[in-house]
Protein backbone atom coordinates (compact mmCIF):
# COMPACT_ATOMS: atom_id res chain seq x y z
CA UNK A 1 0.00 0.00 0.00
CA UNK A 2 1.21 3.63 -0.41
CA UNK A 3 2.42 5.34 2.30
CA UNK A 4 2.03 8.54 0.52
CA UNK A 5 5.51 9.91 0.57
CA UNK A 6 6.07 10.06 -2.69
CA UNK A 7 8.69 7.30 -3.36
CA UNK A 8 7.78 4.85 -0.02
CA UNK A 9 5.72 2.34 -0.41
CA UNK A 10 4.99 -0.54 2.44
CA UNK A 11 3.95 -3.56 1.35
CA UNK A 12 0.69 -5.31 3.37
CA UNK A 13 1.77 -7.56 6.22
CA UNK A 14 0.05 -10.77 4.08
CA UNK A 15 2.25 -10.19 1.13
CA UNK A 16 4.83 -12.41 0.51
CA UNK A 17 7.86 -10.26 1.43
CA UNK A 18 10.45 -11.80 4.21
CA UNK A 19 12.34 -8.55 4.50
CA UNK A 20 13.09 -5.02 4.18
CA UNK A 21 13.81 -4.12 0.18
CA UNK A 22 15.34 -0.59 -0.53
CA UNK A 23 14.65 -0.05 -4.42
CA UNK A 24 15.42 2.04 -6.87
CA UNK A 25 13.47 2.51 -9.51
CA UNK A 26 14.89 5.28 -12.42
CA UNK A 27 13.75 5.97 -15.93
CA UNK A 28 16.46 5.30 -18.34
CA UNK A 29 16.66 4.68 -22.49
CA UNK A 30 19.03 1.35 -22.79
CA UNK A 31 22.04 3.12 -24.32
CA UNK A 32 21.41 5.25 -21.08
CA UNK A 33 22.48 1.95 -18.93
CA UNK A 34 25.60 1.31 -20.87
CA UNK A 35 27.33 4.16 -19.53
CA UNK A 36 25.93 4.23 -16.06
CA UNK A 37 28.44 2.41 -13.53
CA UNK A 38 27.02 2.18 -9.79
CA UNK A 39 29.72 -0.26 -8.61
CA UNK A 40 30.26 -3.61 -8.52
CA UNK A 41 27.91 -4.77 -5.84
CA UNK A 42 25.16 -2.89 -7.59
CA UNK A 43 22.90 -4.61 -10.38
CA UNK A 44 20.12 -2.91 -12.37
CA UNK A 45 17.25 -5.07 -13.57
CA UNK A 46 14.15 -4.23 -16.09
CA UNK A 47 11.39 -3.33 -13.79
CA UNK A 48 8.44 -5.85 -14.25
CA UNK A 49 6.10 -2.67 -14.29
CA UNK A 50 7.35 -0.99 -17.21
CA UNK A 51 9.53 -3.33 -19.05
CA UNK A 52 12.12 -1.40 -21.39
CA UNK A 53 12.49 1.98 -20.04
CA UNK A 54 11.85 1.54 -16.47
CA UNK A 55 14.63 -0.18 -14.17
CA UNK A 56 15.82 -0.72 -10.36
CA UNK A 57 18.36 -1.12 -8.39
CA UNK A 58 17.74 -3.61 -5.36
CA UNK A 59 20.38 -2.77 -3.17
CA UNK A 60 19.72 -1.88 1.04
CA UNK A 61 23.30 -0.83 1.09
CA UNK A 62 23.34 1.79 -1.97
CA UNK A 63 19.89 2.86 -0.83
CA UNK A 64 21.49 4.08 2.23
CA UNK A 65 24.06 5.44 0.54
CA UNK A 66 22.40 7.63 -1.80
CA UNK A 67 20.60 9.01 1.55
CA UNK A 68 23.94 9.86 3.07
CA UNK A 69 24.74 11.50 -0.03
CA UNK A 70 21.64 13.71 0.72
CA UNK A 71 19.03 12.23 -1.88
CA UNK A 72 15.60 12.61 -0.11
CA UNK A 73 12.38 9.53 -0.83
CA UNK A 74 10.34 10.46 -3.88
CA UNK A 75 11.43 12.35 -7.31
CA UNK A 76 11.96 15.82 -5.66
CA UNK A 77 15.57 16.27 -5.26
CA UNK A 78 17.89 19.15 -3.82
CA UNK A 79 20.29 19.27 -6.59
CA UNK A 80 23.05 21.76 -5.09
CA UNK A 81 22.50 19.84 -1.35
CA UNK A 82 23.35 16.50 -2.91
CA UNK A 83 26.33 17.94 -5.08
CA UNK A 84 27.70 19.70 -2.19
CA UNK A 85 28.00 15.94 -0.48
CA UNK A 86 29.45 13.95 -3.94
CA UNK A 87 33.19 13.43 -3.12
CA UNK A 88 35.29 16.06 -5.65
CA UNK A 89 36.40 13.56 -7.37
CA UNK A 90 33.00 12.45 -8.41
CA UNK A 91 31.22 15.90 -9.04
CA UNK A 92 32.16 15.80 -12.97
CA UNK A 93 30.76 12.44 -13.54
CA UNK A 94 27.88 13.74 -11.11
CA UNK A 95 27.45 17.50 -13.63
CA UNK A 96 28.01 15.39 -16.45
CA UNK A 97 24.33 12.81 -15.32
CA UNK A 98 22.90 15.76 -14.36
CA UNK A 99 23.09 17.35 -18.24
CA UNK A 100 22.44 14.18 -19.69
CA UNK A 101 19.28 13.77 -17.65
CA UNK A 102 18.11 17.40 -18.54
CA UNK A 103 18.85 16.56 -22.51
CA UNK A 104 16.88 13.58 -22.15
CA UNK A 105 13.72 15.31 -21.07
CA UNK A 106 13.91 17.63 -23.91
C-alpha cells in the first residue's frame, strides 16, 4: 500500500515479502544503462512494471548510501545539497548525469 511519501511504499503484512527491500526505480533509455556504472555490488534489472524503459536497483546498502549522499524519498531532489555531499572527485561524472538527464527530457 502507499504510504504517501512520494517514493515509499509498504507492502501489506500478508504479502509475501520476508524482508526489508530498498529499491530504486529510475527511468532510463538502454544506451542510457551502458554508460551508467554504480559499482560492482550494484545490479540494475528491467522493472516488471514498465519493461524497457523503467529499471531498479535492489540494493539496502546503496539505498542508504544515496541518503547519506543527501538524496531525499520520492522524485523531488535538492540538486546543489546532494552535489555539495558527492566526493570532488566524483562531481564531474555527477554534472556530467545531471546534463544528460536534462537533454533527455527535452
Amino acid at each position: 500500500m502507499p504510504h504517501g511519501l512520494g517514493g515509499l511504499y509498504v507492502h501489506d503484512p500478508t504479502a509475501d515479502k520476508w524482508g526489508s527491500e530498498l529499491r530504486i526505480t529510475f527511468a532510463a533509455a538502454e544506451d542510457e544503462l551502458r554508460r551508467l556504472d554504480f559499482g560492482a555490488d550494484v545490479s540494475i534489472v528491467a522493472d516488471p512494471a514498465a519493461p524497457g524503459n523503467s529499471w531498479r536497483i535492489n540494493n539496502n546498502a546503496f539505498w542508504w548510501h544515496l541518503l547519506r549522499l543527501g538524496f531525499d524519498i520520492g522524485s523531488s531532489q535538492n540538486v546543489d545539497h546532494i552535489r555539495r555531499h558527492i566526493p570532488a572527485r566524483y562531481r564531474a561524472a555527477f554534472d556530467a548525469g545531471l546534463q544528460a538527464g536534462a537533454e533527455s527530457l527535452l
